[in-house]
C-alpha atoms as a PDB file:
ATOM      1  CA  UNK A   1       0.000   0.000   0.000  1.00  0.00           C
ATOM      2  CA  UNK A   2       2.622   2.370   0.534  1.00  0.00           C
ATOM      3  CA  UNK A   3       4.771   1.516  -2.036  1.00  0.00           C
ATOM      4  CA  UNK A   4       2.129   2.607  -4.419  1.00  0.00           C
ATOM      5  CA  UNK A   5       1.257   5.364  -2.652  1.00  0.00           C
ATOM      6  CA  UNK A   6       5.094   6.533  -3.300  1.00  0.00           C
ATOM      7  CA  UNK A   7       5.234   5.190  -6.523  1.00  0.00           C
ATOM      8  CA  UNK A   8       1.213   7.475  -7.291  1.00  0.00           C
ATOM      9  CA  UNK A   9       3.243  10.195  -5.684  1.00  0.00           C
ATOM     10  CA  UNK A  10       5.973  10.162  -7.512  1.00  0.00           C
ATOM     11  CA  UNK A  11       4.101  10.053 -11.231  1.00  0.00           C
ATOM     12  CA  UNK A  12       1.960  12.958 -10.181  1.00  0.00           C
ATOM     13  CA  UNK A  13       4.963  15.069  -9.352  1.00  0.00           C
ATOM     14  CA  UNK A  14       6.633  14.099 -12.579  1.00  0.00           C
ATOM     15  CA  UNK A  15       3.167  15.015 -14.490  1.00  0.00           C
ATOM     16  CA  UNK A  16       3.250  18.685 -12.360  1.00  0.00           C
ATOM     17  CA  UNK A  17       6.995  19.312 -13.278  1.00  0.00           C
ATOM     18  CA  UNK A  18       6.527  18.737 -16.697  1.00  0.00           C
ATOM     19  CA  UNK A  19       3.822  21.096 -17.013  1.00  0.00           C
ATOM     20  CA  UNK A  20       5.614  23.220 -14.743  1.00  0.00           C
ATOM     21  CA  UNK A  21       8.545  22.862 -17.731  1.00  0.00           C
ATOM     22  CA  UNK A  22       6.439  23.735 -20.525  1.00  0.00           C
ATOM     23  CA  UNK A  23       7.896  26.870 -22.595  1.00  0.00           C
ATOM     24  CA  UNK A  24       6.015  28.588 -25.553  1.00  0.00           C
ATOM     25  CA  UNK A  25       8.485  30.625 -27.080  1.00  0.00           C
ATOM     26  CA  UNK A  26       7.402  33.563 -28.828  1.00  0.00           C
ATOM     27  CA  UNK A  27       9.119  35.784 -31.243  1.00  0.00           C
ATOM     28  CA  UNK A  28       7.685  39.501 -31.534  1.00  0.00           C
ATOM     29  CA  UNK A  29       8.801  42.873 -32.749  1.00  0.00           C
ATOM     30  CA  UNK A  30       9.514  46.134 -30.444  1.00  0.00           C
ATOM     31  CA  UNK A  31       6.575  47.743 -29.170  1.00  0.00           C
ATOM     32  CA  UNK A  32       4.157  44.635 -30.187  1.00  0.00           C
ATOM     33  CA  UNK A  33       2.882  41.626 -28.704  1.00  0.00           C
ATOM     34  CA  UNK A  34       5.127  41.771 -25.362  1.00  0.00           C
ATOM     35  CA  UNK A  35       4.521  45.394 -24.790  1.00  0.00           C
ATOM     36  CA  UNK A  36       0.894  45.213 -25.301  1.00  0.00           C
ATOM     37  CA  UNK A  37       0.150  41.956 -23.146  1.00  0.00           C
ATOM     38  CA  UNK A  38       2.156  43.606 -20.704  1.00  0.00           C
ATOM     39  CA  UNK A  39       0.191  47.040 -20.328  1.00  0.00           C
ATOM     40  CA  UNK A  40      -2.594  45.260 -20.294  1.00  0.00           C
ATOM     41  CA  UNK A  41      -1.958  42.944 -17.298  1.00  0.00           C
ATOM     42  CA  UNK A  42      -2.924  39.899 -19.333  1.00  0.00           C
ATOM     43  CA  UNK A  43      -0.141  37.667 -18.380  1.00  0.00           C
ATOM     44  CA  UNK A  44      -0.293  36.785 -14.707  1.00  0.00           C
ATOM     45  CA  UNK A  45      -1.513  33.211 -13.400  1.00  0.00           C
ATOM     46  CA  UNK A  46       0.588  31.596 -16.528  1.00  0.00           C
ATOM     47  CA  UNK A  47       0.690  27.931 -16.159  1.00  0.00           C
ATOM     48  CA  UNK A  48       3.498  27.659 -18.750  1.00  0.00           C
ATOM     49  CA  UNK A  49       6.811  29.608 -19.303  1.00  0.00           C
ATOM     50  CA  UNK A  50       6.525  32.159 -21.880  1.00  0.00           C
ATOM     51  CA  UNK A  51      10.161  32.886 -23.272  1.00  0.00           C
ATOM     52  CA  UNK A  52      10.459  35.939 -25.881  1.00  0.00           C
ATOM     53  CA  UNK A  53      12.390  36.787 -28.778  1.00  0.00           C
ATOM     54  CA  UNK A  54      12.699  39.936 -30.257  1.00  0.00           C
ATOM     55  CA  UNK A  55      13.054  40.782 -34.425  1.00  0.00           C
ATOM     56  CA  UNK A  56      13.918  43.685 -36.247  1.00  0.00           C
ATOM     57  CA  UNK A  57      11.060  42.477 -38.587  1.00  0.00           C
ATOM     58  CA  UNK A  58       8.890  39.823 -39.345  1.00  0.00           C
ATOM     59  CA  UNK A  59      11.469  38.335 -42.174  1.00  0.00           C
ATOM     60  CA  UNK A  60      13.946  37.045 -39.462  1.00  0.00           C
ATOM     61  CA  UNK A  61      11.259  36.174 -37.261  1.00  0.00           C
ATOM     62  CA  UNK A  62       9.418  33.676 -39.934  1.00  0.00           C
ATOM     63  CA  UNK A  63      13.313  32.473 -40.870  1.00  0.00           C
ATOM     64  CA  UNK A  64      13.610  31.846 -37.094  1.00  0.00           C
ATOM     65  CA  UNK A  65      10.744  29.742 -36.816  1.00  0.00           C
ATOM     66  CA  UNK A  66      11.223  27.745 -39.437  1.00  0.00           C
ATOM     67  CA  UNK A  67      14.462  26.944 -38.428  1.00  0.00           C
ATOM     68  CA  UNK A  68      12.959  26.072 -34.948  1.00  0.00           C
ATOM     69  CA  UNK A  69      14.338  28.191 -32.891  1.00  0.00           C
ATOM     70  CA  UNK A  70      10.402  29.695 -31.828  1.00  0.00           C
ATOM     71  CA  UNK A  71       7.109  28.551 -31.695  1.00  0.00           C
ATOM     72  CA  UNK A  72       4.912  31.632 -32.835  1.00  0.00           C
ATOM     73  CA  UNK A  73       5.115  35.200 -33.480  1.00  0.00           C
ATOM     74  CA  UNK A  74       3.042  38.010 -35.151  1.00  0.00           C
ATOM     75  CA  UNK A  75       3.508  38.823 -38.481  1.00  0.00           C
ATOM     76  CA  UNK A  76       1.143  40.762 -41.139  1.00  0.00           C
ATOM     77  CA  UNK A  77      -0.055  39.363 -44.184  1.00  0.00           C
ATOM     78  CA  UNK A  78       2.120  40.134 -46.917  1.00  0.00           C
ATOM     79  CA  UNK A  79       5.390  38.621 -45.313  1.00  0.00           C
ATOM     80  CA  UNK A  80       2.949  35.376 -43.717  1.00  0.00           C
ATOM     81  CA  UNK A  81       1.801  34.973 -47.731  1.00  0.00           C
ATOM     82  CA  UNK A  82       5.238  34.521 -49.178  1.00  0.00           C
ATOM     83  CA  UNK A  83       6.759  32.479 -45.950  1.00  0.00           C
ATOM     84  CA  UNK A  84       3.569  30.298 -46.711  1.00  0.00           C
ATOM     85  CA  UNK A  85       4.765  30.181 -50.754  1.00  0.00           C
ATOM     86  CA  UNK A  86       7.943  29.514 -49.799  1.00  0.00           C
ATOM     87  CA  UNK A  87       7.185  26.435 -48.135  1.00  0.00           C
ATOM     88  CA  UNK A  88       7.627  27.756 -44.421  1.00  0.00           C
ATOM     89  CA  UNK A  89       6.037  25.059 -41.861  1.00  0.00           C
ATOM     90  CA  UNK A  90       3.744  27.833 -40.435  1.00  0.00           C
ATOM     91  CA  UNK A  91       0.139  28.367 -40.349  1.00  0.00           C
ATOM     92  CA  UNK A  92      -1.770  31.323 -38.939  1.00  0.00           C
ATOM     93  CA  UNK A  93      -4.197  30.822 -35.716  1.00  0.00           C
ATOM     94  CA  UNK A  94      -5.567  33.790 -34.930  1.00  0.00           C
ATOM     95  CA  UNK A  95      -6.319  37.448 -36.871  1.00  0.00           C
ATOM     96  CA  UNK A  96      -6.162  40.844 -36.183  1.00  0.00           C
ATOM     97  CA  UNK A  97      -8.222  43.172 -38.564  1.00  0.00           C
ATOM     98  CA  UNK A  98      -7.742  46.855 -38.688  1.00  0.00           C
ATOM     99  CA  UNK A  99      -8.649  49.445 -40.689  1.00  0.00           C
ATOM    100  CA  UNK A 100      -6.032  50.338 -43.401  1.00  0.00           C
ATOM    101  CA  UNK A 101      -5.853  54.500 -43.180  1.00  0.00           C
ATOM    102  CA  UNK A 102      -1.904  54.125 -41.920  1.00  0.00           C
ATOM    103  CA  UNK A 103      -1.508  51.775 -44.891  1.00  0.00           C
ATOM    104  CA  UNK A 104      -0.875  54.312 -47.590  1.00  0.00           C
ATOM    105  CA  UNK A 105       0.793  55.746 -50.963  1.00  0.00           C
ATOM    106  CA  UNK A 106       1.966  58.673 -49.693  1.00  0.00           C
ATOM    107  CA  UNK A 107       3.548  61.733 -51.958  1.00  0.00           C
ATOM    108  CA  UNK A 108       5.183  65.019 -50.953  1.00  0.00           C
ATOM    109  CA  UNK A 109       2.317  68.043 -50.039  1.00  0.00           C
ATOM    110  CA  UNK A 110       3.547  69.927 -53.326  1.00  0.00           C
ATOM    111  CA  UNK A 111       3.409  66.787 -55.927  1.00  0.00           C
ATOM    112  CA  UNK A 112       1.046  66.653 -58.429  1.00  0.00           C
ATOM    113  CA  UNK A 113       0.285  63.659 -58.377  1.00  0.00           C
ATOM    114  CA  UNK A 114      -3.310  63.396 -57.251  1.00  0.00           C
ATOM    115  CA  UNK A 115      -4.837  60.591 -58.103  1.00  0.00           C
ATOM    116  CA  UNK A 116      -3.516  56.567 -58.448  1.00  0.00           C
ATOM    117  CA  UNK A 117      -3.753  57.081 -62.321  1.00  0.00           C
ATOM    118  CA  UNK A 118      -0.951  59.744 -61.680  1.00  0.00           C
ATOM    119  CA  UNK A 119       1.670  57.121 -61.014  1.00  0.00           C
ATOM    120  CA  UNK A 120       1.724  55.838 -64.536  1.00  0.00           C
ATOM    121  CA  UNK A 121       5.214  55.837 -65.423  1.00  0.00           C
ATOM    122  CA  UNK A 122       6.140  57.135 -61.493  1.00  0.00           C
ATOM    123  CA  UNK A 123       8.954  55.898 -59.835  1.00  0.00           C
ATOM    124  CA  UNK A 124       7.628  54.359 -55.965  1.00  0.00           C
ATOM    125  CA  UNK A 125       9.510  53.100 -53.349  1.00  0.00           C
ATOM    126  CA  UNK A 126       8.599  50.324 -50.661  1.00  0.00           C
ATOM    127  CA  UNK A 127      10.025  47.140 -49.613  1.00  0.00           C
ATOM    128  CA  UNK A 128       9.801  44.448 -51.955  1.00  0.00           C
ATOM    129  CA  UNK A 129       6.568  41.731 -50.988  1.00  0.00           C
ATOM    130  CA  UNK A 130       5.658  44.145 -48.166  1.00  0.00           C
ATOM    131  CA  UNK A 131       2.117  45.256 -47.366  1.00  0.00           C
ATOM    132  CA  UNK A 132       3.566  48.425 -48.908  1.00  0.00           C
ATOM    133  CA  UNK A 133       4.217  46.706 -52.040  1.00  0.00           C
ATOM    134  CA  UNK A 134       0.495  44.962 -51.731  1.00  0.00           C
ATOM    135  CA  UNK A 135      -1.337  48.383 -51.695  1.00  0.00           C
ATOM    136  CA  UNK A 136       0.458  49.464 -54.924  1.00  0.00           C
ATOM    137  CA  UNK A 137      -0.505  46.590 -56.868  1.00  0.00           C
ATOM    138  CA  UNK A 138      -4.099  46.470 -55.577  1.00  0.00           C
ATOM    139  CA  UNK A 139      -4.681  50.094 -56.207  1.00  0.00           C
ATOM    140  CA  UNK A 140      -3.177  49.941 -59.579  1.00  0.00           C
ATOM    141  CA  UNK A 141      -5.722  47.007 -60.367  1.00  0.00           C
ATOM    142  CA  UNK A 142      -8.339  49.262 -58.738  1.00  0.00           C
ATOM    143  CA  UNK A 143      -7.513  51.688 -61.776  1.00  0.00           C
ATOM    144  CA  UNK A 144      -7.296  49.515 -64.434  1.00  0.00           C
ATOM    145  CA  UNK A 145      -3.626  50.074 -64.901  1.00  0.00           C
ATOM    146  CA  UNK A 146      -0.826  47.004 -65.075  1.00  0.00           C
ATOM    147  CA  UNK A 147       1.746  45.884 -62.231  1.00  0.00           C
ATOM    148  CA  UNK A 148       4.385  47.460 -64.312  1.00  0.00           C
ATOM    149  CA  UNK A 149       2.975  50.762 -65.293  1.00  0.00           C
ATOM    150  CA  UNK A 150       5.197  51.954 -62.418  1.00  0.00           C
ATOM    151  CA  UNK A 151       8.636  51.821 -61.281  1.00  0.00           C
ATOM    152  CA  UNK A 152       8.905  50.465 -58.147  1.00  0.00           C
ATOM    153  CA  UNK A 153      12.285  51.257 -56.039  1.00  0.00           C
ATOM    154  CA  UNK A 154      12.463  48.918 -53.289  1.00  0.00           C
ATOM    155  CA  UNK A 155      13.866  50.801 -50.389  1.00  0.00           C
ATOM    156  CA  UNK A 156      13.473  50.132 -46.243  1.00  0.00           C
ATOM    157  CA  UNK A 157      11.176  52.888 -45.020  1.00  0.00           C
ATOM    158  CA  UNK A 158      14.055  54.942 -43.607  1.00  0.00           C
ATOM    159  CA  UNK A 159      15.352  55.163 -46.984  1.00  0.00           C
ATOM    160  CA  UNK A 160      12.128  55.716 -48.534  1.00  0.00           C
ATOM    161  CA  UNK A 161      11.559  58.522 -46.718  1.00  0.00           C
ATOM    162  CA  UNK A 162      14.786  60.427 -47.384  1.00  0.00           C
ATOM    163  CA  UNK A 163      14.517  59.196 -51.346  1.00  0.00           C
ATOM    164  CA  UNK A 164      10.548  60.925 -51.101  1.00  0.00           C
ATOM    165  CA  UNK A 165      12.234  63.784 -49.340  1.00  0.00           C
ATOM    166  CA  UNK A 166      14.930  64.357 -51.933  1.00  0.00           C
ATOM    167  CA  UNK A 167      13.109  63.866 -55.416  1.00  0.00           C
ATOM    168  CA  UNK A 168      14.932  60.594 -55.794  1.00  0.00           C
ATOM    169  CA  UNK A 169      11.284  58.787 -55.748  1.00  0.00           C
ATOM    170  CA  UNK A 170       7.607  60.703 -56.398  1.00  0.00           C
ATOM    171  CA  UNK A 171       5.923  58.345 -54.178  1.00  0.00           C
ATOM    172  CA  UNK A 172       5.976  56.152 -51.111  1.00  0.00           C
ATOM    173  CA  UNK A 173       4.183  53.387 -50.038  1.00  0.00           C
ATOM    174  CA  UNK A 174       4.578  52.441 -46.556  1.00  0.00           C
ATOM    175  CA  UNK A 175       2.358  51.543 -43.198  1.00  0.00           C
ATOM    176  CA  UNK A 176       2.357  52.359 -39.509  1.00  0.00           C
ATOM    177  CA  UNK A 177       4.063  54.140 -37.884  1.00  0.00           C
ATOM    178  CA  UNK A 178       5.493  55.967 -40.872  1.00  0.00           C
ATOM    179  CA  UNK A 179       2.504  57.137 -41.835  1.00  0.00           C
ATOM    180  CA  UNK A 180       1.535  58.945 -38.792  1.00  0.00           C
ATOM    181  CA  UNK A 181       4.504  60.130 -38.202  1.00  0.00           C
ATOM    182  CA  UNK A 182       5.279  61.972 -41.986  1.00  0.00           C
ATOM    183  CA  UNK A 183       1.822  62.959 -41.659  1.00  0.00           C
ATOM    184  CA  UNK A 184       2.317  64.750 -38.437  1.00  0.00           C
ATOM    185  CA  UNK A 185       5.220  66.268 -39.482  1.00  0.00           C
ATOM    186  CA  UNK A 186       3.599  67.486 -42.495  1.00  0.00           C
ATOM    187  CA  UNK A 187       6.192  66.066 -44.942  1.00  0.00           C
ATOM    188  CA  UNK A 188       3.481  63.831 -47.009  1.00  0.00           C
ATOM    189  CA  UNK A 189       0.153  64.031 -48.342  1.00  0.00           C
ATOM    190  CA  UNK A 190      -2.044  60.788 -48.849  1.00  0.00           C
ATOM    191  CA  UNK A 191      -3.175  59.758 -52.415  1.00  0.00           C
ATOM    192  CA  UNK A 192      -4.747  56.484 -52.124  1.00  0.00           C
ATOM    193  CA  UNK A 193      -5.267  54.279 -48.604  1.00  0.00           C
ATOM    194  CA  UNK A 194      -5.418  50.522 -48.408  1.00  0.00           C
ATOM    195  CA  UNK A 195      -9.202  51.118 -47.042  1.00  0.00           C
ATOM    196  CA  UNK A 196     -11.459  48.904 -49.767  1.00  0.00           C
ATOM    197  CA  UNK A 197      -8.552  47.061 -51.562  1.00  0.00           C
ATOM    198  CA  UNK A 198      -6.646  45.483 -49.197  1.00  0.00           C
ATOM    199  CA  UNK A 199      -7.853  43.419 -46.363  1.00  0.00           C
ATOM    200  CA  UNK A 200      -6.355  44.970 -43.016  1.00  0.00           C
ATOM    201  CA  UNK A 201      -5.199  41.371 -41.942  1.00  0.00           C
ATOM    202  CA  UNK A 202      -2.044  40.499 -39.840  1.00  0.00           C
ATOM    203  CA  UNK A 203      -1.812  37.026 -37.857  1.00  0.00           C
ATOM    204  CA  UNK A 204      -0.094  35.104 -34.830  1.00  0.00           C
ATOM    205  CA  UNK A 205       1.048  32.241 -36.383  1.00  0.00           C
ATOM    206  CA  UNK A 206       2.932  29.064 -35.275  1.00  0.00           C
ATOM    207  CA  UNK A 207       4.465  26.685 -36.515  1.00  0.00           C
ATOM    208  CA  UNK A 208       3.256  23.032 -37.542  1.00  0.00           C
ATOM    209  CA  UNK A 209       4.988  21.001 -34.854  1.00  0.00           C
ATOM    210  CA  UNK A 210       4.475  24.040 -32.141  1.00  0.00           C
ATOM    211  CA  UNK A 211       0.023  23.609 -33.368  1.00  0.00           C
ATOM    212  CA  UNK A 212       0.526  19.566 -32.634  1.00  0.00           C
ATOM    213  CA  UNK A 213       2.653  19.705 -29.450  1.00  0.00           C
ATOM    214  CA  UNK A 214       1.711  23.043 -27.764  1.00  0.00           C
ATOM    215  CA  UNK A 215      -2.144  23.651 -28.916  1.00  0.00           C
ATOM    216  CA  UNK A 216      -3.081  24.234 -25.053  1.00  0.00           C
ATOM    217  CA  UNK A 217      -0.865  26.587 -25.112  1.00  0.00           C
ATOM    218  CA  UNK A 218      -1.430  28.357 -27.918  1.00  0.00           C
ATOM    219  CA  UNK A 219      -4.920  28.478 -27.317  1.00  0.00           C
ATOM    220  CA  UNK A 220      -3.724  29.999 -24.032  1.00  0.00           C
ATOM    221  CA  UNK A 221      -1.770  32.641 -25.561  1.00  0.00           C
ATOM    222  CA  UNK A 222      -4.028  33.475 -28.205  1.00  0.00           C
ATOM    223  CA  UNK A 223      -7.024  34.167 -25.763  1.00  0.00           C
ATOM    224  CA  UNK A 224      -4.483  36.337 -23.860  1.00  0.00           C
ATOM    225  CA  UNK A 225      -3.461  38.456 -26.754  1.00  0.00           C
ATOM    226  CA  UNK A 226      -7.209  38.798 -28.127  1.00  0.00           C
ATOM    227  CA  UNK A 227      -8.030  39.940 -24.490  1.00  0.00           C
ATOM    228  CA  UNK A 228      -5.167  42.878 -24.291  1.00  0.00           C
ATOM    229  CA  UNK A 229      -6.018  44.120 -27.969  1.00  0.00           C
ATOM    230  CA  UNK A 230      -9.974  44.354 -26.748  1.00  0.00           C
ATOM    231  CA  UNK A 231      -8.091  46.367 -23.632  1.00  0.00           C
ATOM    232  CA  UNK A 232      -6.284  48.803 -26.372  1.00  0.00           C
ATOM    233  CA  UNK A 233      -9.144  48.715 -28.542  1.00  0.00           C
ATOM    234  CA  UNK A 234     -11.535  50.551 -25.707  1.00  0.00           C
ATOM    235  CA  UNK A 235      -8.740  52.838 -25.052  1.00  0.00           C
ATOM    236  CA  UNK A 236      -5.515  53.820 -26.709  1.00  0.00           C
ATOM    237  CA  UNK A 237      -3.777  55.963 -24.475  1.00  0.00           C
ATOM    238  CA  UNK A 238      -2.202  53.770 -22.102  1.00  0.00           C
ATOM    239  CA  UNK A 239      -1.041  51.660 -24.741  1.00  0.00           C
ATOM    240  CA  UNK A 240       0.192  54.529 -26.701  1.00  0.00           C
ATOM    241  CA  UNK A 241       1.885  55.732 -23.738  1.00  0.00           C
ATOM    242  CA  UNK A 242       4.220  52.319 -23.424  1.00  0.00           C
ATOM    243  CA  UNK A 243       4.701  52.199 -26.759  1.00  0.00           C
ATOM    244  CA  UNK A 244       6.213  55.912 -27.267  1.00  0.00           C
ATOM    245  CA  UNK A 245       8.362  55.308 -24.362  1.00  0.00           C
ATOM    246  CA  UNK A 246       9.594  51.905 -26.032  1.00  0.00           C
ATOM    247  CA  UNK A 247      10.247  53.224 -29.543  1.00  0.00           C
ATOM    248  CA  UNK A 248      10.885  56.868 -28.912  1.00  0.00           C
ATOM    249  CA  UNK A 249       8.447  58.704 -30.951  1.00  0.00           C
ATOM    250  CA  UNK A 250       5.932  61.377 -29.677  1.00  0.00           C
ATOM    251  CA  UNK A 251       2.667  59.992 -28.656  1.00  0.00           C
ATOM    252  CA  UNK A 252       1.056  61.600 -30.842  1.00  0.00           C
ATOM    253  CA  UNK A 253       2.058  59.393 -33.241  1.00  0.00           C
ATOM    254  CA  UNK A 254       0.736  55.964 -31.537  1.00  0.00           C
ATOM    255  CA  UNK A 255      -2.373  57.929 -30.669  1.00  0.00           C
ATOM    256  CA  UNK A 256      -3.207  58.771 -34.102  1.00  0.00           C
ATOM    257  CA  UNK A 257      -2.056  55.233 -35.783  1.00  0.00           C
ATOM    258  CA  UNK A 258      -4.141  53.064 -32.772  1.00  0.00           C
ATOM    259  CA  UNK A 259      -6.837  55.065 -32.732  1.00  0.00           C
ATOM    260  CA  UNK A 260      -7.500  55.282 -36.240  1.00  0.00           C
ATOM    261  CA  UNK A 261      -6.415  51.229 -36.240  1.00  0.00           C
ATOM    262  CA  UNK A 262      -9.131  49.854 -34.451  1.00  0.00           C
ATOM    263  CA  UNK A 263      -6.969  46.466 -33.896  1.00  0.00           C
ATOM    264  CA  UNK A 264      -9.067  43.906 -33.134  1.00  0.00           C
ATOM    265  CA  UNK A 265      -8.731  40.123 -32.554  1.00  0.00           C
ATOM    266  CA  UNK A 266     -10.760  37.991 -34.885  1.00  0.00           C
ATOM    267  CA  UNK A 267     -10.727  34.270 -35.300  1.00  0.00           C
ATOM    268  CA  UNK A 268      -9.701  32.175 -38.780  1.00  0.00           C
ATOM    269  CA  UNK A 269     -13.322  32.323 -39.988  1.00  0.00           C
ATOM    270  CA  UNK A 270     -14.617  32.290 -43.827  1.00  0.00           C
ATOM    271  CA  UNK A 271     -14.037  35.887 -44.012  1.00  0.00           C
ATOM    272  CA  UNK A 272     -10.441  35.932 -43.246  1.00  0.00           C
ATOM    273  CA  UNK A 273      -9.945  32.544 -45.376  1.00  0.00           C
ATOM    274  CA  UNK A 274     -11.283  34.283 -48.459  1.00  0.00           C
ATOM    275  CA  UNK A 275      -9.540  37.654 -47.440  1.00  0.00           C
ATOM    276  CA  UNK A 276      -5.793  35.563 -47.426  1.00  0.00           C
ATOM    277  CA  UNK A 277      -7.055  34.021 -50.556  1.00  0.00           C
ATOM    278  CA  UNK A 278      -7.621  37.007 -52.255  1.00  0.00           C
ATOM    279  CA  UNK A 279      -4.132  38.435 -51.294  1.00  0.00           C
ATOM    280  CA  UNK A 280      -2.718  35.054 -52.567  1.00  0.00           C
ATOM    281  CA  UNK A 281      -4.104  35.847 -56.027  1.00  0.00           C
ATOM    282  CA  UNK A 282      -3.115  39.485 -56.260  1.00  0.00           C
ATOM    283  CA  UNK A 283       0.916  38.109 -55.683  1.00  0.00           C
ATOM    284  CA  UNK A 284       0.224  35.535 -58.234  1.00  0.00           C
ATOM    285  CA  UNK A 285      -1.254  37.588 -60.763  1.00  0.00           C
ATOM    286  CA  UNK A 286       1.559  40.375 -60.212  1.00  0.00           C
ATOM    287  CA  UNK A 287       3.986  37.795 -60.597  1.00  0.00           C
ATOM    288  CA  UNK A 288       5.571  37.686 -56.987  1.00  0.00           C
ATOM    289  CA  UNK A 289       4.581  33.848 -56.526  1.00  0.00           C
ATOM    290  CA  UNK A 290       4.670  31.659 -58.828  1.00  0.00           C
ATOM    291  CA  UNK A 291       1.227  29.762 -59.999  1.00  0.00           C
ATOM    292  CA  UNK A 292       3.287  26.671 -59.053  1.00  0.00           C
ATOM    293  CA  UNK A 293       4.126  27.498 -56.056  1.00  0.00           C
ATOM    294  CA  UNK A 294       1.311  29.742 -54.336  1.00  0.00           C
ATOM    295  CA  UNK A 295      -0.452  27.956 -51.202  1.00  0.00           C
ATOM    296  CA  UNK A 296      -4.553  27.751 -50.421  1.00  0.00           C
ATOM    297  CA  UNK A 297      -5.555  29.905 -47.534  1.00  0.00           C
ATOM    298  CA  UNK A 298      -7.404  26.744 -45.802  1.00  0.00           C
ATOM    299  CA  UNK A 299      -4.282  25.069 -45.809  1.00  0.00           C
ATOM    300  CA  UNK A 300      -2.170  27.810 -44.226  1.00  0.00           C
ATOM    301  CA  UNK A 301      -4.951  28.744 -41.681  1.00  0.00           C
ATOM    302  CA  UNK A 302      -5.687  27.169 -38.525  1.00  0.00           C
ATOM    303  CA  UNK A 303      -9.730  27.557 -37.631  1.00  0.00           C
ATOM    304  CA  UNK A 304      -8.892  25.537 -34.494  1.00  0.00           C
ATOM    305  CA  UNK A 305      -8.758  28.231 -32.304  1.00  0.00           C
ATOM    306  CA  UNK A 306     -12.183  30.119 -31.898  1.00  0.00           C
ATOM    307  CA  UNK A 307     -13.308  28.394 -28.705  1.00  0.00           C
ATOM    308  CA  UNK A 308     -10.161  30.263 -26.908  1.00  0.00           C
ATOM    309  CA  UNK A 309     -11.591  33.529 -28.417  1.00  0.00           C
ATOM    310  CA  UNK A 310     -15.200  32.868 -27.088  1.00  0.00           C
ATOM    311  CA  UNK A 311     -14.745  34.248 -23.333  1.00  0.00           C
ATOM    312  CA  UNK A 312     -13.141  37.301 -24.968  1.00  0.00           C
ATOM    313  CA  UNK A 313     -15.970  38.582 -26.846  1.00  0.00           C
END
């Protein structure tokens, strides 16, 4: 009797520090996920050890998960779409859908360039595959015109800017917080937004062998983040507040982008599946991913996850 009583012992406090083992580890970008679940106080009682991992951008943190070195991260749409293509192991598991005024094709205040049917023959600059680069060839479809009626210059936004600023370039297309921030300044004027031709998606994503081994805590994680973006969502000043003390830009700037934003969590639903679809088919039709090569949305998204989403709505 009391050898089993050891040995019951014994297997329960095995089964309690293996949970008490469990990591998720989480790759993010400055002044995103870990900032936000943070102000929002979503991350006490954790019955798992959340380990983060910080990325310049969302490139390095899709190459770092598919090397294995994470489990999930946040990425938007454009650079999720060509991981996907490129035969990354990842698949999204929850969405975020915002309105797309800080997505933009931005010119200088004295161009004349008015309209998108101005850019024929323009020279634009934006990072190659970006969302940048997505609202370009959507509003040039919009107008009837061809992926090559302009000259794109693919430039990080830093560079953009100054190449905008100089003449180099006569537009820019860029997103948050760029936008706000030239905008505030006064140094751009808006000619087209991605508001009606692009779908205002970004995702946490995971990988394949993190979604078999570590769904409870994904699910976790996901109803965590859905729960601080409904916080920020309701009020974007304390939020704003971290994040201009993280990055080093006026409030202002946060303040315009989240409030104008309106981030909020949704699940992988029909909507979203034929949103990612239709951003699939832009990049094929533009010739960014091959026919051969391009993925279908319900095989890169994970609907799994909507009952962890429930108690947040």
């Amino acid at each position: 009797m009391m050898r089993a009583l050891v040995l019951a012992l014994t297997a329960l406090l095995t089964v309690l520090s293996a949970r008490a083992e469990e990591v998720l580890r989480v790759g993010d970008q400055r002044g995103n996920a870990r900032a936000l679940m943070e102000a929002a106080g979503v991350l006490d009682g954790l019955h798992y050890r959340l380990e983060w991992a910080e990325f310049a951008a969302a490139a390095p943190l899709l190459e770092a998960l598919n090397a294995g070195a994470i489990d999930a991260g946040g990425v938007g749409d454009a650079p999720f779409t060509f991981a996907a293509a490129a035969g990354v192991p990842v698949r999204a598991f929850l969405a975020f859908r915002n309105r797309q005024d800080g997505l933009a094709i931005l010119v200088r205040p004295d161009s004349p360039i008015r309209t998108v049917s101005d850019l024929k023959g323009q020279r634009i600059a934006t990072n190659r595959g970006s969302i940048g680069h997505q609202i370009v060839l959507a509003a040039l479809e919009e107008a009837g015109l061809p992926a090559d009626s302009v000259r794109f210059n693919f430039l990080p936004p830093a560079d953009a800017k100054l190449a905008l600023a100089s003449g180099a370039v006569d537009a820019w297309a860029t997103w948050e917080p760029y936008t706000s921030a030239a905008e505030l300044a006064g140094l751009v004027r808006v000619v087209r937004d991605g508001n009606g031709i692009t779908p205002g998606l970004s995702f946490a994503v995971a990988s394949e062998a993190a979604l078999r081994t570590k769904r409870t805590l994904l699910a976790d994680y996901a109803a965590r983040l859905a729960r601080a973006r409904a916080w920020a969502l309701n009020d974007p000043a304390p939020y704003a507040a971290v994040w201009s003390k993280l990055i080093g830009l006026p409030e202002a700037v946060p303040l315009r982008w989240f409030g104008r934003a309106q981030y909020r969590a949704v699940p992988i639903d029909a909507a979203v599946i034929a949103d990612e679809q239709r951003i699939i088919d832009l990049y094929v039709r533009a010739g960014l991913i091959p026919q051969a090569r391009a993925p279908r949305a319900e095989k890169i998204l994970d609907p799994g996850f909507s009952e962890a989403l429930a108690a947040v709505r």
